[in-house]
Protein backbone atom coordinates (compact mmCIF):
# COMPACT_ATOMS: atom_id res chain seq x y z
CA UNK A 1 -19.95 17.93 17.92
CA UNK A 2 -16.81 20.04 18.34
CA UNK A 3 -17.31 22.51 21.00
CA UNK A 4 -15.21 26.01 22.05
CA UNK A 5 -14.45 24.06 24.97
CA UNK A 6 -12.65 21.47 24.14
CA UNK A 7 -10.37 23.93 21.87
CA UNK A 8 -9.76 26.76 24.78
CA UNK A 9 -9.01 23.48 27.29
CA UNK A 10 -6.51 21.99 24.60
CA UNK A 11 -4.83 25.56 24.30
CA UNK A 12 -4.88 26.34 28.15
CA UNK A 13 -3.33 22.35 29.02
CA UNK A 14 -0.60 23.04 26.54
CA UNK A 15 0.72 26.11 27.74
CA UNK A 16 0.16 24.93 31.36
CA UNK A 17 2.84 22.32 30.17
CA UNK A 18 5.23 24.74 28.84
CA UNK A 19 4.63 23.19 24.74
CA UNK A 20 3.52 26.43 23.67
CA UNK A 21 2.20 29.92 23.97
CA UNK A 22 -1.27 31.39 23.02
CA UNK A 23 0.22 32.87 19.74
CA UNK A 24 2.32 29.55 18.54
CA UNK A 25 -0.91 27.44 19.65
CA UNK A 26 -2.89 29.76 16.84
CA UNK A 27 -0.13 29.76 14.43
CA UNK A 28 0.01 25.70 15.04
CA UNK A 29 -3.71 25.79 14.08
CA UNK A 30 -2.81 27.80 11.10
CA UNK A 31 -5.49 28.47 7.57
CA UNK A 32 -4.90 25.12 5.94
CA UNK A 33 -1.05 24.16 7.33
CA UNK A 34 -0.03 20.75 7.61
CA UNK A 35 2.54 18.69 8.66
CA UNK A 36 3.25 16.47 6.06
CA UNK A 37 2.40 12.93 6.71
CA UNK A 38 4.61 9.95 6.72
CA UNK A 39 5.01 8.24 3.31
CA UNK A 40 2.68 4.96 3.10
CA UNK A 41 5.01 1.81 2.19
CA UNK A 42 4.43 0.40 -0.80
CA UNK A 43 2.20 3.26 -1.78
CA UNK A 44 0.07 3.17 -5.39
CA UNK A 45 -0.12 5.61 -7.87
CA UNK A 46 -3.24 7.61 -7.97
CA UNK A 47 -5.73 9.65 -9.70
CA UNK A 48 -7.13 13.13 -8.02
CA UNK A 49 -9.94 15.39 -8.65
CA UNK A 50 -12.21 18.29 -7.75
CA UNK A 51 -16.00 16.52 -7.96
CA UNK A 52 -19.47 17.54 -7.70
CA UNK A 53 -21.93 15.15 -5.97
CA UNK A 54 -25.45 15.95 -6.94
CA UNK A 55 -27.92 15.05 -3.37
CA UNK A 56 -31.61 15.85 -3.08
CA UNK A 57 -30.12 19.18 -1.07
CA UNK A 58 -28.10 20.63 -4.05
CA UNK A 59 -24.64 20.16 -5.09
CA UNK A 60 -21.49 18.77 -2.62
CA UNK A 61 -18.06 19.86 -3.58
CA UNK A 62 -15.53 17.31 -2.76
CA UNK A 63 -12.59 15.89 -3.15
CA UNK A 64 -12.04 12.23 -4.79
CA UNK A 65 -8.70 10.42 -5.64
CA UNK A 66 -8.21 6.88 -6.35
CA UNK A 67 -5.73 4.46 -7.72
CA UNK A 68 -4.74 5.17 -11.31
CA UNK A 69 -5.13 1.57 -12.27
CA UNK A 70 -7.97 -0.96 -11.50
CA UNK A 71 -10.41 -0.90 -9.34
CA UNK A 72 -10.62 0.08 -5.18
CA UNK A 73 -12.77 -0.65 -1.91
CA UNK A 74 -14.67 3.10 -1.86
CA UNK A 75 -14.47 5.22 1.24
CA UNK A 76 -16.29 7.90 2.40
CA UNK A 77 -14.31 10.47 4.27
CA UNK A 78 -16.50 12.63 6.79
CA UNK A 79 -14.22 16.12 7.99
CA UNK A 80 -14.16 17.51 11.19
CA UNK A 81 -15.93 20.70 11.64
CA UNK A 82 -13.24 22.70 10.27
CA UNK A 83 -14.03 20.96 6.75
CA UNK A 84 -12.74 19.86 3.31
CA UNK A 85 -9.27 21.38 3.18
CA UNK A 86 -5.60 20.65 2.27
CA UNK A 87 -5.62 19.18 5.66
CA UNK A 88 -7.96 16.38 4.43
CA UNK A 89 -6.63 16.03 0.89
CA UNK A 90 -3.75 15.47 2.35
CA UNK A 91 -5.20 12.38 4.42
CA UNK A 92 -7.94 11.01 1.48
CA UNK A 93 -4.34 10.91 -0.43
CA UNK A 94 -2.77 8.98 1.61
CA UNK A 95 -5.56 6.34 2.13
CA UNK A 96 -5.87 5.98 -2.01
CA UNK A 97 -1.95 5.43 -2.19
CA UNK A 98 -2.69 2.49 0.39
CA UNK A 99 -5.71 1.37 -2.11
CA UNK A 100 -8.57 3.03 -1.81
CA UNK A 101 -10.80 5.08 -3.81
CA UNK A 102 -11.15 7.84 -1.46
CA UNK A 103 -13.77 10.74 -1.62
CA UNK A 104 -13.37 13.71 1.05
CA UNK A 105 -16.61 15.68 1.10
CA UNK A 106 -17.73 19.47 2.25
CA UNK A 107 -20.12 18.57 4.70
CA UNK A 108 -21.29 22.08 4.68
CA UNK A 109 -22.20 22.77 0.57
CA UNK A 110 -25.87 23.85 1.76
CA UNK A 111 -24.27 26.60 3.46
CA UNK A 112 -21.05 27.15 1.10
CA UNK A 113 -18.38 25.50 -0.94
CA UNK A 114 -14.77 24.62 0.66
CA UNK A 115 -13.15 26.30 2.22
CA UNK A 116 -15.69 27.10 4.96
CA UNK A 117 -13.38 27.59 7.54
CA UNK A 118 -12.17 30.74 6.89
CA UNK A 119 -9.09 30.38 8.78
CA UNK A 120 -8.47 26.58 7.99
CA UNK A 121 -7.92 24.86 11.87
CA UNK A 122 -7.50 28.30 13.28
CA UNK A 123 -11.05 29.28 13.03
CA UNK A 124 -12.81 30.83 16.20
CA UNK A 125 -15.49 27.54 16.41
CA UNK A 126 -17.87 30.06 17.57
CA UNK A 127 -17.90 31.02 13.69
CA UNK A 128 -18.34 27.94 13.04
CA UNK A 129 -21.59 26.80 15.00
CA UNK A 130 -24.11 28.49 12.72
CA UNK A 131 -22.85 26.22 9.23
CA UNK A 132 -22.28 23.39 11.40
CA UNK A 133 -25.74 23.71 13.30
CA UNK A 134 -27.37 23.35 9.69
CA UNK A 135 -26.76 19.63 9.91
CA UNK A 136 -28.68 16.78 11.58
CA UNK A 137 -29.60 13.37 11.32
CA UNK A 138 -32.00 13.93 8.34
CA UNK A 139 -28.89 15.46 6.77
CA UNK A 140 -26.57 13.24 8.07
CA UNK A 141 -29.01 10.53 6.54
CA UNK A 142 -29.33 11.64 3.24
CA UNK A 143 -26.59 12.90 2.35
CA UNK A 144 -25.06 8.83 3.28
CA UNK A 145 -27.25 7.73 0.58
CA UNK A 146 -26.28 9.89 -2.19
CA UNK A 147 -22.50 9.86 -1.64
CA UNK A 148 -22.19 5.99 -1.24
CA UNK A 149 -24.57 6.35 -4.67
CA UNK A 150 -22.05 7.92 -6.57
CA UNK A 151 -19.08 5.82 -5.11
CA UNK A 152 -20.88 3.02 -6.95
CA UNK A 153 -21.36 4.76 -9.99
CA UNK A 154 -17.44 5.70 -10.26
CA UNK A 155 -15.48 3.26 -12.30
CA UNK A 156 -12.73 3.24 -10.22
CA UNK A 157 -14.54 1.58 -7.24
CA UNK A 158 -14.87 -2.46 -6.86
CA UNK A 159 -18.74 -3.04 -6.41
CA UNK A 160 -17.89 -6.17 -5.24
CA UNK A 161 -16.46 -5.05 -2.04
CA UNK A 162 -17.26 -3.41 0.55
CA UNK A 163 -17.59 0.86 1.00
CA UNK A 164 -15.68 1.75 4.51
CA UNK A 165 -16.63 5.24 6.41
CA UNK A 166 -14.65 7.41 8.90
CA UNK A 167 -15.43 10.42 10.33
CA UNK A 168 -13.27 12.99 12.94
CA UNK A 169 -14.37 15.09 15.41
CA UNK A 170 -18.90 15.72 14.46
CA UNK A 171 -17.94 13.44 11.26
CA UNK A 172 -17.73 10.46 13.91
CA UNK A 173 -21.31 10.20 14.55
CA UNK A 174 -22.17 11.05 10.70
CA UNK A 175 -20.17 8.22 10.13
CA UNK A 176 -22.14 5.79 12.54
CA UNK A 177 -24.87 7.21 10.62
CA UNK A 178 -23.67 6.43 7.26
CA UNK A 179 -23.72 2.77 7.80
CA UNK A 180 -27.60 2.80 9.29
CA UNK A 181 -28.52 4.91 6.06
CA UNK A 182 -27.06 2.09 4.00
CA UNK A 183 -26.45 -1.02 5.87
CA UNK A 184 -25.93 -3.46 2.88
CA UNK A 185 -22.95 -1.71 1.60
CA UNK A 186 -21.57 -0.13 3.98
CA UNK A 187 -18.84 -2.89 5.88
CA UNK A 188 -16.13 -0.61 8.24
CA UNK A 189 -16.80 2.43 9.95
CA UNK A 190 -14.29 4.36 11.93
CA UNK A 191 -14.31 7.42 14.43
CA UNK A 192 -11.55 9.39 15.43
CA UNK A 193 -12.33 12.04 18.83
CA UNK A 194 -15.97 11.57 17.60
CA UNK A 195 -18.12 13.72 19.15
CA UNK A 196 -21.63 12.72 19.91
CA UNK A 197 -21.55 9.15 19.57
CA UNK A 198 -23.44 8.87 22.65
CA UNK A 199 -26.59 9.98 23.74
CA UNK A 200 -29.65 9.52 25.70
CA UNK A 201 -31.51 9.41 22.85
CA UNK A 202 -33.26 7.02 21.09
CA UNK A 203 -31.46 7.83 17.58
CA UNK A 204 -28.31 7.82 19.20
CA UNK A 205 -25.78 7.07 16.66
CA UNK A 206 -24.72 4.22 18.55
CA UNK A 207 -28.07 2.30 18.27
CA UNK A 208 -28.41 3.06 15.08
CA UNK A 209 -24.56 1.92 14.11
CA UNK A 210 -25.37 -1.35 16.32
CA UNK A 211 -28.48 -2.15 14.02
CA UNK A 212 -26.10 -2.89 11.00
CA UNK A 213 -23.77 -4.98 9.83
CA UNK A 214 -20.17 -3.54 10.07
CA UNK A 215 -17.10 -3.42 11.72
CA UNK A 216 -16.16 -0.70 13.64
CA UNK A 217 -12.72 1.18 14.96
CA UNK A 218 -13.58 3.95 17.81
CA UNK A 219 -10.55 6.33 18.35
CA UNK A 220 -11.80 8.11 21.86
CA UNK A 221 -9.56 11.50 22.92
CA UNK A 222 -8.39 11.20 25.96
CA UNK A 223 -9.77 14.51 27.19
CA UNK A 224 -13.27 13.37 25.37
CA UNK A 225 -13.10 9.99 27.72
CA UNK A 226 -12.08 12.40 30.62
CA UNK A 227 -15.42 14.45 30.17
CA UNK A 228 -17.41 11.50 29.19
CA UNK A 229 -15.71 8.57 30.76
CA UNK A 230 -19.12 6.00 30.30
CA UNK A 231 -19.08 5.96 26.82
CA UNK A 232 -16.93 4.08 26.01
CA UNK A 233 -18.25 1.46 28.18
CA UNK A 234 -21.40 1.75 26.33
CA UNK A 235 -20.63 1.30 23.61
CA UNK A 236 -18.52 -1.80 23.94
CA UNK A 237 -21.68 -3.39 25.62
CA UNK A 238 -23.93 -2.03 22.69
CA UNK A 239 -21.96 -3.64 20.07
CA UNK A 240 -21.17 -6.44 21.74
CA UNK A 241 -24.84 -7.33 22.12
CA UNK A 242 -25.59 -6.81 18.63
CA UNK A 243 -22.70 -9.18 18.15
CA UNK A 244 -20.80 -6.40 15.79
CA UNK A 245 -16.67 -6.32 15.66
CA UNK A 246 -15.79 -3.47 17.37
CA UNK A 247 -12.11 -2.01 18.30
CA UNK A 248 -12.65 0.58 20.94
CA UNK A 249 -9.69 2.56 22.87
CA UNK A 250 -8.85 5.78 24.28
CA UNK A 251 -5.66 7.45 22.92
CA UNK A 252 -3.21 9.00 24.61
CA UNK A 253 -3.68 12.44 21.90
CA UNK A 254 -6.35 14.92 23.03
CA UNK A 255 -9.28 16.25 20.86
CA UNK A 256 -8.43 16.77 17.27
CA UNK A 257 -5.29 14.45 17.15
CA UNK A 258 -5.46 13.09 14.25
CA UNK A 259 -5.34 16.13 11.27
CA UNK A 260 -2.15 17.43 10.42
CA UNK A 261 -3.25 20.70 10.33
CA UNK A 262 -4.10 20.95 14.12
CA UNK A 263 -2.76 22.34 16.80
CA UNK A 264 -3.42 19.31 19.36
CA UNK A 265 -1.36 16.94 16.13
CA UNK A 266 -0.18 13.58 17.63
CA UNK A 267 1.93 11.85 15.42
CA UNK A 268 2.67 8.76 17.34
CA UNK A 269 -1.00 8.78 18.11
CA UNK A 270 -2.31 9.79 14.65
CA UNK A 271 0.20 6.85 12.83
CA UNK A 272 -0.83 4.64 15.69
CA UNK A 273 -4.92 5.22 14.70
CA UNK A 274 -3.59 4.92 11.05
CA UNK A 275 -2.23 1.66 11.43
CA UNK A 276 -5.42 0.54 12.85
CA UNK A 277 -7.28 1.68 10.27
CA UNK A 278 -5.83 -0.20 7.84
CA UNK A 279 -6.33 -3.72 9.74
CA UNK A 280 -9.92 -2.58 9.85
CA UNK A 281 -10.39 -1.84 6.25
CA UNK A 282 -8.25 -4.92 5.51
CA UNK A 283 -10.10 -7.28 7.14
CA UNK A 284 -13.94 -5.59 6.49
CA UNK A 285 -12.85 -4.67 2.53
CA UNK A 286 -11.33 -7.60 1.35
């Protein structure tokens, strides 16, 4: 889970380095700004849409786009606790003009619909922690099953191929989750600066993730693998026993890398976990 922490340590590193001030670190993390990405190569025309998800909670907003011709590999796009905004479009965009049918979900729609952040990547987190403290793995559980439901019932995704998962920031263990919810569908799951992957728990969403049957791409921060340098380590030995594919490295970008909306954006780093991505979902899709 995203903590103040990690935010005010970002903010007080960068300025320590002379990249910014406290004022341009805010405006970098500014309500729903973003950098645009780099154009994908070869990139497909695609579909887009505001959708409703129906779960046994109520109603999920979200965001789905897909290519306008044929069918796709789905993929289930978990946010980070700043939620479904242009941010995020932006990416679940991207990934359908590489060819996938891509849905972007508010993880929060017990709480509200999107936007929940009410200052985008800017937000205080501390504003945050009561929506985001709504969630756990019951949620996290069910909410799996009915959004890889309605992939399958969209015409636009191939049902004979695999669903892929990725989540950033608390979406990386909601992802692990995802594929122990449904294990028989789901083939690729990816984390980027996951928090929570690890625990001393028994429903860990590592054990879980190593009692399925897909491949997995773990994105650490390097700040994360500062405060939690074991991790990593066990969860190369977990997966490894349970014989499971699994590309784990810690990036050079600290917490929050990856969105283009945040104020810690690596590009190199972000293209570099992008790239990766795509070998993942290219082999564990096809």
């Amino acid at each position: 889970m995203c903590d103040q922490d990690h935010f005010e340590d970002d903010r007080l590193q960068y300025e320590a380095r002379g990249l910014v001030t406290r004022r341009q670190f805010g405006m970098l993390l500014g309500a729903g700004m973003a950098m645009a990405l780099p154009k994908v190569v070869g990139a497909v025309a695609v579909t887009e849409s505001e959708v409703s998800i129906k779960t046994p909670d109520g109603t999920c907003d979200a965001y789905f786009v897909h290519p306008a011709t044929g069918t796709a590999p789905g993929v289930l796009i978990w946010p980070d606790i700043f939620g479904l905004r242009p941010a995020f479009r932006q990416m679940g965009k991207r990934l359908a003009e590489a060819g996938y049918a891509v849905v972007v979900v508010n993880p929060f729609y017990r709480s509200k619909k999107a936007p929940t952040a009410s200052a985008g990547a800017a937000t205080p987190i501390a504003e945050l922690q009561p929506i985001a403290g709504t969630l756990n793995e019951t949620t996290h559980m069910s909410d799996a099953k009915a959004f890889i439901a309605w992939l399958d019932q969209q015409a636009a995704v191939a049902k004979n191929r695999k669903i892929g998962t990725q989540g950033y920031c608390m979406g990386g263990p909601i992802a692990f989750r995802t594929s122990a919810a449904v294990p028989d569908r789901v083939g690729a799951v990816a984390s980027f600066h996951g928090g929570g992957l690890v625990t001393d728990q028994p429903n860990s969403p590592h054990l879980q993730a190593a009692k399925t049957k897909a491949q997995f791409l773990i994105c650490v921060a390097q700040n994360d693998d500062a405060r939690s340098p074991n991790d990593k380590t066990v969860m190369k030995d977990t997966f490894a026993k349970a014989n499971l594919p699994a590309e784990i490295e810690v990036y050079k970008g600290a917490h929050g890398w990856c969105p283009p909306d945040s104020g810690v954006y690596n590009e190199g780093e972000a293209e570099r976990a992008w790239a990766r991505l795509l070998v993942l979902y290219g082999k564990a899709l096809a």
